[in-house]
Protein backbone atom coordinates (compact mmCIF):
# COMPACT_ATOMS: atom_id res chain seq x y z
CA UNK A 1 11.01 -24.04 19.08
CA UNK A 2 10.22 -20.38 19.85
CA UNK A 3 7.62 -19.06 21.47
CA UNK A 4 5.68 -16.20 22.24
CA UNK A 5 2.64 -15.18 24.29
CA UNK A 6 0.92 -12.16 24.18
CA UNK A 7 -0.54 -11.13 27.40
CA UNK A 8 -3.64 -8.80 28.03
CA UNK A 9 -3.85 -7.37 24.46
CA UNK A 10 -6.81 -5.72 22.92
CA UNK A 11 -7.14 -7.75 19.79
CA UNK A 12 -8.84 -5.77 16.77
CA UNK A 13 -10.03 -8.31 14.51
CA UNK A 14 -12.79 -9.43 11.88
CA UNK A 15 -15.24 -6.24 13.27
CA UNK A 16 -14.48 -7.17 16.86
CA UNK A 17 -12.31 -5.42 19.71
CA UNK A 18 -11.45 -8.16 22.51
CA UNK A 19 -8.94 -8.66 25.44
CA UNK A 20 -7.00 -11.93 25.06
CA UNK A 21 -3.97 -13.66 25.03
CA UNK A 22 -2.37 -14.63 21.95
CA UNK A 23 0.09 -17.74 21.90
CA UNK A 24 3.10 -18.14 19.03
CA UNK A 25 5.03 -21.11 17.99
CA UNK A 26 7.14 -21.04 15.52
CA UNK A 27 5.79 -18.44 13.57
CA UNK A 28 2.32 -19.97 13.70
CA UNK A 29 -0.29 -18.50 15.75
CA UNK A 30 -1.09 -21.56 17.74
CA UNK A 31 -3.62 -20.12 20.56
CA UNK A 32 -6.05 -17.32 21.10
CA UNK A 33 -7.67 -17.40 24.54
CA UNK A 34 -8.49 -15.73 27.48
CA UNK A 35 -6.24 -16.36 29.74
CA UNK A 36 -2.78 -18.50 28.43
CA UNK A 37 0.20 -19.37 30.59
CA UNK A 38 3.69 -19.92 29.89
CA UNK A 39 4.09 -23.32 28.55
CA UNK A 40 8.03 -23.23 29.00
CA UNK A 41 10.46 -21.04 30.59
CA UNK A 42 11.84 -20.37 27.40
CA UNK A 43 8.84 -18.59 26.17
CA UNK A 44 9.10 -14.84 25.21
CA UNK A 45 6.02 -12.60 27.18
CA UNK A 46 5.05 -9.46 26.13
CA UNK A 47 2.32 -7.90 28.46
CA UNK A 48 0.38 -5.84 25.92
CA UNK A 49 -1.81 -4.33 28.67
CA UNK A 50 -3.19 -0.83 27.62
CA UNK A 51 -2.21 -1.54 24.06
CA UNK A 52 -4.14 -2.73 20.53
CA UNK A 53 -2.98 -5.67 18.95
CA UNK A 54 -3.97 -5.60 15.25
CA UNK A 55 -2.83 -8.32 12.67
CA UNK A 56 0.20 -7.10 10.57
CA UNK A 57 -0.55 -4.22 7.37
CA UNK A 58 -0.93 -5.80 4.35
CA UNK A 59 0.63 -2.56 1.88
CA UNK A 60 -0.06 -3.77 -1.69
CA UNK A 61 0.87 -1.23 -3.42
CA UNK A 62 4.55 0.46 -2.83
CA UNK A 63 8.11 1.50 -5.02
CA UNK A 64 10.92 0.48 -3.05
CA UNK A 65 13.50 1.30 -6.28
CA UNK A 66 15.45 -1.52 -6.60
CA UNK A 67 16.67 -2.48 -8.92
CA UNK A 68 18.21 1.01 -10.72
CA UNK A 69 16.70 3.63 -8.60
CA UNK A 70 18.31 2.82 -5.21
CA UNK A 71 19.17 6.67 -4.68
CA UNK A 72 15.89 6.98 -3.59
CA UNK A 73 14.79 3.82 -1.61
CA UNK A 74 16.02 0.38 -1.55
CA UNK A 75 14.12 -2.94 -0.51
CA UNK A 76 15.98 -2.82 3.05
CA UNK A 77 15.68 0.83 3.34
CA UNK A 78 11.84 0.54 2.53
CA UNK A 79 10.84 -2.39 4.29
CA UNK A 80 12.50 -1.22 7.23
CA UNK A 81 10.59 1.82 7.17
CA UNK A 82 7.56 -0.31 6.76
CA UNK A 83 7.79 -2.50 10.00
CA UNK A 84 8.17 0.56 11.67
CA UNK A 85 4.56 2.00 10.57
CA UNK A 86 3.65 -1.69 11.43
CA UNK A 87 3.47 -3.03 7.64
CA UNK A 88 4.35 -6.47 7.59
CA UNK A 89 3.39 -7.52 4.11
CA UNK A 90 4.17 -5.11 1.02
CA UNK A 91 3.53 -5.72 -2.56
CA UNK A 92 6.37 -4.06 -4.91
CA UNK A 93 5.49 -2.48 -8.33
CA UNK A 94 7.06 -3.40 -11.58
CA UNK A 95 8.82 -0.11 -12.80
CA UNK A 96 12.46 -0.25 -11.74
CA UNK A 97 15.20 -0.33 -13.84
CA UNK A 98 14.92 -2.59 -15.40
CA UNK A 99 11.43 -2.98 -15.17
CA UNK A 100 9.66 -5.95 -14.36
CA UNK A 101 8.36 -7.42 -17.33
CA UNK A 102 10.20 -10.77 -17.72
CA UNK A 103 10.25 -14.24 -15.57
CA UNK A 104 13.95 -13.46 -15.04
CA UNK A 105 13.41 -10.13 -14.13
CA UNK A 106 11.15 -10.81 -11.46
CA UNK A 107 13.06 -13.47 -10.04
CA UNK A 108 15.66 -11.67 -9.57
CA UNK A 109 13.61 -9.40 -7.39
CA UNK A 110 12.44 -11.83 -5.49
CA UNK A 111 16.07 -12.74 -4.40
CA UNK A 112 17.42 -9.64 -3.28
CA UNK A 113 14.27 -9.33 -1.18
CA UNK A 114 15.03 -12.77 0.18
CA UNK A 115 18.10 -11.23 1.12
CA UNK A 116 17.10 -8.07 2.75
CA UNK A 117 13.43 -7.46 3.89
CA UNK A 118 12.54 -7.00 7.01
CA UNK A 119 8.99 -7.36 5.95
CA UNK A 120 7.12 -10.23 3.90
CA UNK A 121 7.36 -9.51 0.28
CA UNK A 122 5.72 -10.04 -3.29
CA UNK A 123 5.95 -8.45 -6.57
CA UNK A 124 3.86 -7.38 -9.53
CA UNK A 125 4.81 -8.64 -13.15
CA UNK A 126 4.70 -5.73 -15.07
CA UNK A 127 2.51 -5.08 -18.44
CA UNK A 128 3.96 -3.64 -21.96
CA UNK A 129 2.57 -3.19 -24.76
CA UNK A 130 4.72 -6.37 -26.33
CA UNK A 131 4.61 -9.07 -23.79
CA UNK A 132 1.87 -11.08 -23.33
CA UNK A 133 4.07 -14.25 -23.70
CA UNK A 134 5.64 -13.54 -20.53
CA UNK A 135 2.55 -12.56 -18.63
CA UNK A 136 1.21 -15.80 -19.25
CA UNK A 137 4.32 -17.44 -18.02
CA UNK A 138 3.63 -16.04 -14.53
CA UNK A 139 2.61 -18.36 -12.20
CA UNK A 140 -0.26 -17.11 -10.27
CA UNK A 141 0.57 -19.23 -7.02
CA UNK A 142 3.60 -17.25 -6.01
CA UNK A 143 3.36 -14.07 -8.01
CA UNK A 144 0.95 -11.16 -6.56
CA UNK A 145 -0.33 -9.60 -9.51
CA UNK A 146 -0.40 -8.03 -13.45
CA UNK A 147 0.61 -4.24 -12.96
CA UNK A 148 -0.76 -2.03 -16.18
CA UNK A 149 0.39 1.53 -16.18
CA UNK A 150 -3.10 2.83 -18.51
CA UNK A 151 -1.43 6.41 -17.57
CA UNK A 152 2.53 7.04 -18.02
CA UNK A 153 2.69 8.14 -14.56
CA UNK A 154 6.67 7.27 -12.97
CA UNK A 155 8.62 5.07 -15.88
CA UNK A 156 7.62 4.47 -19.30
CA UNK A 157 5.57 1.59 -19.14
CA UNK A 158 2.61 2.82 -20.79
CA UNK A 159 -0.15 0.16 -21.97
CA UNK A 160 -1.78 2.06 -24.76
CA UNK A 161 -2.50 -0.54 -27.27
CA UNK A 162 -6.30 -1.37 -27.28
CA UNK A 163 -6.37 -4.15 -29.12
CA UNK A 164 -3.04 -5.34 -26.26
CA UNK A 165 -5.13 -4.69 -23.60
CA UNK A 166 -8.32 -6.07 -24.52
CA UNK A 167 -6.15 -9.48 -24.77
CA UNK A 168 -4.02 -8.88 -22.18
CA UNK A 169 -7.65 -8.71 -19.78
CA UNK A 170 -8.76 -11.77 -21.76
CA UNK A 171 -6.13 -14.43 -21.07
CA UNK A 172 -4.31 -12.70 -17.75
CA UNK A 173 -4.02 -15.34 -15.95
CA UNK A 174 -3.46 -13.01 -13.08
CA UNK A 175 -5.24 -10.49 -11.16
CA UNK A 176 -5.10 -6.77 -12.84
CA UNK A 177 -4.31 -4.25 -11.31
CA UNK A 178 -4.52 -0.77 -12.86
CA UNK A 179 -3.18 3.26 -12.68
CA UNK A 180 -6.00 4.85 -14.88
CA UNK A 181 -5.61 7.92 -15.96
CA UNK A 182 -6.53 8.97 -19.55
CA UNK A 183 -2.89 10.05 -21.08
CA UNK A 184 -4.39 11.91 -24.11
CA UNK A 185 -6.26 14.08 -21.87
CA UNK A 186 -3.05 14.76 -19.44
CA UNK A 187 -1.16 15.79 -22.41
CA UNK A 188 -3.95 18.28 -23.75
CA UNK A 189 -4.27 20.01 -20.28
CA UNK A 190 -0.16 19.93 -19.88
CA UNK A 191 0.22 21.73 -22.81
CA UNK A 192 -2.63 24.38 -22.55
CA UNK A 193 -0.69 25.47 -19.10
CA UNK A 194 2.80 25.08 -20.43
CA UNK A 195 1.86 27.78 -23.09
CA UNK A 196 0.85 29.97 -20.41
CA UNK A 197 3.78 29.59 -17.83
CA UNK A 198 6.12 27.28 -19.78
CA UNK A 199 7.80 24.78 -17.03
CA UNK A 200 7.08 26.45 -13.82
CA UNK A 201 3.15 25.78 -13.75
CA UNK A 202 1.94 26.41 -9.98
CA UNK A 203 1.40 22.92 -8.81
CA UNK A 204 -1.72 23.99 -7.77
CA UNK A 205 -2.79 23.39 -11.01
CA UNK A 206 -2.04 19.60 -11.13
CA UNK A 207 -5.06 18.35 -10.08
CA UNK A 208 -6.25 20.31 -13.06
CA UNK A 209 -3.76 18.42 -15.53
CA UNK A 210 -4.40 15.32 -14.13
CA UNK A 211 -7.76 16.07 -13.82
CA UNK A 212 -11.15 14.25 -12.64
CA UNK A 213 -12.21 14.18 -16.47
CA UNK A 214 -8.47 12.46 -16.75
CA UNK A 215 -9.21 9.32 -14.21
CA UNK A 216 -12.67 8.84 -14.93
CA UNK A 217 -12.21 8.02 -18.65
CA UNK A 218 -9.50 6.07 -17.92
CA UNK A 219 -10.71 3.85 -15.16
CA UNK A 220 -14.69 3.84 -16.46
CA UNK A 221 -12.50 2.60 -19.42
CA UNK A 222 -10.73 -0.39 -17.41
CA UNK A 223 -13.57 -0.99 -15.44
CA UNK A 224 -15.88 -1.78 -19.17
CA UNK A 225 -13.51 -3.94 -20.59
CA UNK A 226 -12.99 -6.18 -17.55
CA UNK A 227 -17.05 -6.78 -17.24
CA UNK A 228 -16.39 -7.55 -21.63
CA UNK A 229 -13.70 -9.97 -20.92
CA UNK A 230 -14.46 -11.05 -17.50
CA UNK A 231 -11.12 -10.20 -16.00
CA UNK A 232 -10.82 -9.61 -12.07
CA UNK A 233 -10.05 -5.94 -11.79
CA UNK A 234 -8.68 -3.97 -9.70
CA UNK A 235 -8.22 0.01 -9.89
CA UNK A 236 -5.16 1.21 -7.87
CA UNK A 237 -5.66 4.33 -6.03
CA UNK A 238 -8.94 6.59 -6.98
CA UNK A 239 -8.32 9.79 -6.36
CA UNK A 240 -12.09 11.35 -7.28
CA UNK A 241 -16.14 11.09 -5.95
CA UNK A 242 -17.40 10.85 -9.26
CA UNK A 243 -15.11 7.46 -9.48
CA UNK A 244 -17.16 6.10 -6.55
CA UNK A 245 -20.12 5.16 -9.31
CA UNK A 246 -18.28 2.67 -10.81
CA UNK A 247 -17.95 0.05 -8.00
CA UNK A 248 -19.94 -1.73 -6.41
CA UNK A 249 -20.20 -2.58 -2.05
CA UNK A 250 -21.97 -5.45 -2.47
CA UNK A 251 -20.79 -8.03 -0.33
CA UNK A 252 -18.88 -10.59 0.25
CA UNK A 253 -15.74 -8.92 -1.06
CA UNK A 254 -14.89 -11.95 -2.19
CA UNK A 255 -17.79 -12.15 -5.10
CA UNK A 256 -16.28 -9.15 -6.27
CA UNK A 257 -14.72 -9.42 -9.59
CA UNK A 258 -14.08 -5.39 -9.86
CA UNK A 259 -12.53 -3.53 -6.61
CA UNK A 260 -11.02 -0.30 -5.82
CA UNK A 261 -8.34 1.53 -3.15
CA UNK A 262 -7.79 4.32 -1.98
CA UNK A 263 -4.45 6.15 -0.73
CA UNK A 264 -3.42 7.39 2.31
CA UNK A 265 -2.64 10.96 1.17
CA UNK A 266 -5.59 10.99 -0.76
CA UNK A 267 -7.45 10.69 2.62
CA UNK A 268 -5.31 13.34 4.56
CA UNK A 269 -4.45 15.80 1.91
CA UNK A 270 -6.52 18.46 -0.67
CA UNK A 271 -5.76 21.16 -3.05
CA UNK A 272 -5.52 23.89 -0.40
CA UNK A 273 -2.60 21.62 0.98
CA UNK A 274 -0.33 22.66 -2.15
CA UNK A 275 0.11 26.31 -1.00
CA UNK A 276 2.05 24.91 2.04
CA UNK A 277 3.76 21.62 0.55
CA UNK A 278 3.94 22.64 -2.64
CA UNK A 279 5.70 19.75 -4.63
CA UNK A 280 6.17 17.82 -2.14
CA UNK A 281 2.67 16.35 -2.25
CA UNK A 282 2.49 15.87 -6.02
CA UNK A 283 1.10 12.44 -6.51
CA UNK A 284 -0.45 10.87 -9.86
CA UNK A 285 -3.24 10.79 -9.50
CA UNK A 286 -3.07 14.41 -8.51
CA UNK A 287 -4.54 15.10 -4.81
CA UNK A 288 -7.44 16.68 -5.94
CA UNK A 289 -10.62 18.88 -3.90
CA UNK A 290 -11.82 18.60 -0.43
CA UNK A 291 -15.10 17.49 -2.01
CA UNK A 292 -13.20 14.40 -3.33
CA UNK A 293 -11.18 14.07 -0.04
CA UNK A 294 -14.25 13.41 1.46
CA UNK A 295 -16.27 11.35 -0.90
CA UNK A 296 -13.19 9.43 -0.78
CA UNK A 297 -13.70 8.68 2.89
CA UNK A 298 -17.45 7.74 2.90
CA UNK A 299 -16.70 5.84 -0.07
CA UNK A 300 -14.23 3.83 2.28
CA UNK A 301 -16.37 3.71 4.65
CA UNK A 302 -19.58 2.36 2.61
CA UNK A 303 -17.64 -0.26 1.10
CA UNK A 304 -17.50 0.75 -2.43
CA UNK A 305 -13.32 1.38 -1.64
CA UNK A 306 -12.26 -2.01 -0.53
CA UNK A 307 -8.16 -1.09 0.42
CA UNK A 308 -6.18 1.53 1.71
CA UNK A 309 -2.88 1.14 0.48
CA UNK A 310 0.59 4.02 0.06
CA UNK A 311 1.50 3.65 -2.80
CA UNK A 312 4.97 4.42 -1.28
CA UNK A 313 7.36 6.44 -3.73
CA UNK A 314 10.11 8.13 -2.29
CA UNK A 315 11.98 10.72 -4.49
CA UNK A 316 14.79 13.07 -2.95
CA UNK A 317 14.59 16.54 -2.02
CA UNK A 318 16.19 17.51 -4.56
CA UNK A 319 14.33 15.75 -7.06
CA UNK A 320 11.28 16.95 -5.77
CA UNK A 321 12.06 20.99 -5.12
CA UNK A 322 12.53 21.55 -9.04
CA UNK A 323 9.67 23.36 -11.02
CA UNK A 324 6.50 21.88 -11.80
CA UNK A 325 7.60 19.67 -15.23
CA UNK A 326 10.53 18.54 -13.68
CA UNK A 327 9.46 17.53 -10.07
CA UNK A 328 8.60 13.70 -10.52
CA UNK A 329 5.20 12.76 -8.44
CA UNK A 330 5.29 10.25 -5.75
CA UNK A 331 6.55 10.16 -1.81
CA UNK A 332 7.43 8.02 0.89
CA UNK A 333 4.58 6.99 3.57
CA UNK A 334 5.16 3.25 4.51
CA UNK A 335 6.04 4.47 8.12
CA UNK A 336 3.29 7.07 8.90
CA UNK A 337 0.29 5.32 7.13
CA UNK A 338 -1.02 3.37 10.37
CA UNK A 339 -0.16 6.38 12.22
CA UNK A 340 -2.46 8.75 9.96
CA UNK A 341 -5.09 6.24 9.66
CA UNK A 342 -5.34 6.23 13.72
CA UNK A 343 -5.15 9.49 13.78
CA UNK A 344 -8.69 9.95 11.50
CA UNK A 345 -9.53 6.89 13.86
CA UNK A 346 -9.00 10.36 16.70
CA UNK A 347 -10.84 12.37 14.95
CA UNK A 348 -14.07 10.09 14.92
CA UNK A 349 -13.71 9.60 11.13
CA UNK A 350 -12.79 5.66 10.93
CA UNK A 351 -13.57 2.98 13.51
CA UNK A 352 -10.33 0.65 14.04
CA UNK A 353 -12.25 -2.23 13.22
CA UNK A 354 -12.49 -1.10 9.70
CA UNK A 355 -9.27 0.39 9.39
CA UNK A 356 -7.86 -3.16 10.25
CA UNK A 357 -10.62 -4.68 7.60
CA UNK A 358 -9.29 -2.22 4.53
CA UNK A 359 -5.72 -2.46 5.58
CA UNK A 360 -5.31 -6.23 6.51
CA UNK A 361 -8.65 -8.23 5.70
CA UNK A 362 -9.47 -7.04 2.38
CA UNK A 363 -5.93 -6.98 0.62
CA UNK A 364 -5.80 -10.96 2.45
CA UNK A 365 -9.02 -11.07 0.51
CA UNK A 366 -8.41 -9.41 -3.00
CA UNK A 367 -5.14 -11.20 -3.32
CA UNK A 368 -5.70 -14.94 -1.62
CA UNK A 369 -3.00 -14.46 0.33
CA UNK A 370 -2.10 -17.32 1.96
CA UNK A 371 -2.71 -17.17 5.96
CA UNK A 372 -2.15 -13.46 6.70
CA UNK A 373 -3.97 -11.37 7.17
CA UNK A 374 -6.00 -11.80 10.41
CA UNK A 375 -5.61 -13.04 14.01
CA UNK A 376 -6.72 -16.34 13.65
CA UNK A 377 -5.05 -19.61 15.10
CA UNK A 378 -3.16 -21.59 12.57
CA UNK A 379 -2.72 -18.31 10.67
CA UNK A 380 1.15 -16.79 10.71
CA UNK A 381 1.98 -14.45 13.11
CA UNK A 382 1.96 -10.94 11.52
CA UNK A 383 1.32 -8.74 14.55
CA UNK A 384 1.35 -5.22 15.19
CA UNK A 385 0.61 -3.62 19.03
CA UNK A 386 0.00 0.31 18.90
CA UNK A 387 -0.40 2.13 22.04
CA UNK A 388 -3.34 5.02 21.10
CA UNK A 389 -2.16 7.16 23.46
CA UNK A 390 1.65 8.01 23.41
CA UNK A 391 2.13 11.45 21.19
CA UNK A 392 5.28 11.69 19.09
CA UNK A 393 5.74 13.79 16.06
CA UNK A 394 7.56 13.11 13.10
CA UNK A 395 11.00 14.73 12.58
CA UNK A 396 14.03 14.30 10.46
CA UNK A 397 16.05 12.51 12.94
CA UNK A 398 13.02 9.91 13.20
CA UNK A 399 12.16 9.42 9.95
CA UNK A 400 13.48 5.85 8.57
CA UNK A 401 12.70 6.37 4.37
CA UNK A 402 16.42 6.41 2.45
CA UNK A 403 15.15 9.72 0.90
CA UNK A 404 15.41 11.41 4.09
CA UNK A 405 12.17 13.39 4.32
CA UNK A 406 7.77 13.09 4.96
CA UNK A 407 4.73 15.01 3.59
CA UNK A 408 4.07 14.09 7.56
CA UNK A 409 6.97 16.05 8.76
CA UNK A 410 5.69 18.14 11.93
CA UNK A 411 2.90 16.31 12.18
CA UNK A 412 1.98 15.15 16.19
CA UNK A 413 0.58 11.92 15.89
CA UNK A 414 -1.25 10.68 19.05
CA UNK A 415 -0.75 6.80 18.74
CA UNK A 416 2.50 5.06 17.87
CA UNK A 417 3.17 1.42 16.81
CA UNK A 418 5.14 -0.55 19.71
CA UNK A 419 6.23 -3.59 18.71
CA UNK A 420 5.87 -5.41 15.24
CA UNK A 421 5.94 -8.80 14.67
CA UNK A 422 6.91 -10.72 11.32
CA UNK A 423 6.33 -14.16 11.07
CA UNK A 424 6.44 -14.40 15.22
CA UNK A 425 9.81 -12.17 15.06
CA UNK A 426 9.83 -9.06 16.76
CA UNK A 427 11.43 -6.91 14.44
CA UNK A 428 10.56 -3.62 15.78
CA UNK A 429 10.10 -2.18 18.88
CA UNK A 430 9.50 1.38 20.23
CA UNK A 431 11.61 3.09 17.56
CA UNK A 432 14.30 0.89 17.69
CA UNK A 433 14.58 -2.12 15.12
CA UNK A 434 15.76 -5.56 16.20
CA UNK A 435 19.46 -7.14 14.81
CA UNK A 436 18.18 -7.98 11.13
CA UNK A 437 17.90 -11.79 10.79
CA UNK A 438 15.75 -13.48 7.76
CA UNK A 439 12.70 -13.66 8.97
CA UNK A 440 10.93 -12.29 6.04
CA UNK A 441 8.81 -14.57 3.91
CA UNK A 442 7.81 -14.48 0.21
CA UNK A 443 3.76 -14.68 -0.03
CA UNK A 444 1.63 -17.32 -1.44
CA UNK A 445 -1.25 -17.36 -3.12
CA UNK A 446 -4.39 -19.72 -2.72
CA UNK A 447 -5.28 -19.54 -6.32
């Protein structure tokens, strides 16, 4: 049997801050208390005394390449980085090569992750415009989630068909999840600035090609046809205010049939960030005003954005340096999302109660994922400490993503993430990971 017991932690959990003692067996979180002892000397102590415990990051929204685009990131590669920024739980997307858009497919994910995550792992069945047969093959017990691309963004996996969608939100027998932005509108605005500076357009301009006008049609769009066909919705990564309108923060989240998430970079980043990053912080959906930066935030924080999520997708340098056309969007932040959300948490812009609600409670919620989630006894032991005051800055030589680089780089964060626990595991501690062992669990579903 092994055991562990936390000792003297400050437990952030379900809009509380506590000191306790926290008690594992076998993976299970068996006792929270104030005071525990030892039950046998074979029990593993970790005094936790100046430290946070939180319950493990729930990311549900990341690339980690493989299959077909393992030049970039691979499952081990990204998952390692992920325990690291004290994710514990990540939810893959659909558009590797090949993409995910049959049973077999996804199965096939779901063995190499057996065989190499460091982190608890799902996937998202991927949507085409041609197989609704398969989607409703997907069983909704052991399967995260229906990914629809309703803007071409990274791989061509482009839902375009109205009539296909409208039937696709109709008999889903999944949760949707959605990138919305309009494509006709991209194209227009691509092309007006392609005529004027042919492939090198200043990426300044991005968030002008991939504009506000471009992600409000599209997910106004989404969010109409799921209250026509009842569907639960959710829109992936809002990038704009004027978004905000279309959500709701009534409560409980779990009522909701429409939700929303925001990013991490579209919470630390705005358009006067491209003059010094340049390509390196292209996303799509482009990161857009300081107006919308922080309308993105209060949003958040009033409880019409239910998740923060990475949407982790690592490209290389190389990739990334070429001119505007040719320098695919996406980058790697599974390891420095915790970090940048305490650091706002520094800056008196986020309490750490609700950073610990949008990053672990409400993607537990959206997604009825079995027993994660929280700190709660009986619940599995997904466990993150983070000390908020020991300083490090990220640096090339520290940075875990396969792709070698961070839109972080330079950056002095003032907390760090100590230890990381995975099913009771300790897989990570102070920037050194333990010998790899399978500890990693797929996720279930209490649908």
């Amino acid at each position: 049997m092994k055991q562990v017991l936390i000792k003297n932690a400050r437990i952030v959990n379900e809009g509380n801050i506590k000191e306790a003692d926290v008690y594992v067996e076998n993976g299970i979180i068996a006792e929270i208390a104030e005071t525990i002892s030892a039950k046998s000397p074979n029990v593993q102590i970790f005094d936790a005394e100046g430290t946070h415990l939180l319950p493990g990051i729930i990311d549900d929204q990341v690339h980690f390449r493989e299959p077909g685009l393992m030049h970039k990131e691979t499952i081990e590669a990204g998952s390692k980085a992920a325990v690291a920024g004290g994710i514990t739980s990540f939810i893959e997307m659909p558009n590797t090569l090949p993409q995910t858009t049959t049973i077999e497919k996804l199965e096939e994910k779901f063995t190499l992750a057996a065989e190499k995550s460091y982190a608890n792992y799902s996937f998202m069945f991927g949507g085409t415009n041609d197989n609704l047969e398969e989607i409703l093959k997907v069983n909704p017990k052991t399967t995260a989630a229906l990914k629809l691309f309703l803007g071409s963004s990274t791989g061509n996996m482009l839902v375009d068909d109205e009539k296909v969608l409208e039937e696709i939100f109709s008999k889903s027998p999944l949760l949707i999840c959605t990138h919305c932005e309009d494509e006709e509108t991209i194209r227009e605005n691509l092309q007006q600035y392609m005529e004027r500076y042919g492939d090198d357009i200043p990426v300044e301009l991005h968030p002008k090609i991939r504009s506000e006008e471009a992600c409000y049609k599209s997910s106004s769009r989404a969010v109409a046809l799921a209250k026509k066909t009842g569907a639960r919705l959710h829109v992936f990564h809002l990038s704009t205010g004027k978004e905000l309108e279309l959500f709701s923060n009534k409560k409980p989240l779990k009522d909701k049939k429409i939700t929303s998430e925001v990013c991490i970079h579209h919470l630390w980043f705005n358009d006067t960030d491209y003059a010094k990053k340049g390509t390196m912080i292209k996303w799509n959906p482009a990161v857009k005003t300081e107006q919308d930066q922080q309308a993105l935030l209060q949003g958040l924080l009033d409880d019409y954005i239910d998740v923060v999520a990475t949407d982790h997708a690592p490209h290389t340098k190389e990739e990334k340096k070429n001119v505007y056309t040719k320098a695919p969007s996406g980058g790697p932040l599974v390891q420095h999302a915790l970090p940048a959300m305490l650091q706002m948490h520094h800056r008196g812009q986020i309490s750490l109660e609700k950073i610990v609600e949008k990053m672990c409670h409400n993607p537990a919620i959206l997604f009825q994922i079995k027993d994660r989630g929280y700190i709660r006894e009986g619940y599995k032991a997904d466990l993150v400490l983070v000390d908020l005051n020991a300083p490090w800055a990220v640096q090339p030589d520290n940075i875990l993503y396969k792709c070698g680089w961070s839109p972080f780089e330079g950056v002095t964060f003032k907390s760090r993430v100590t230890h990381t626990f995975v099913n009771g595991n300790l897989v990570y501690r102070n920037f050194k990971h333990q010998a790899f062992t399978k500890v990693a669990q797929r996720l279930e579903f209490d649908r």
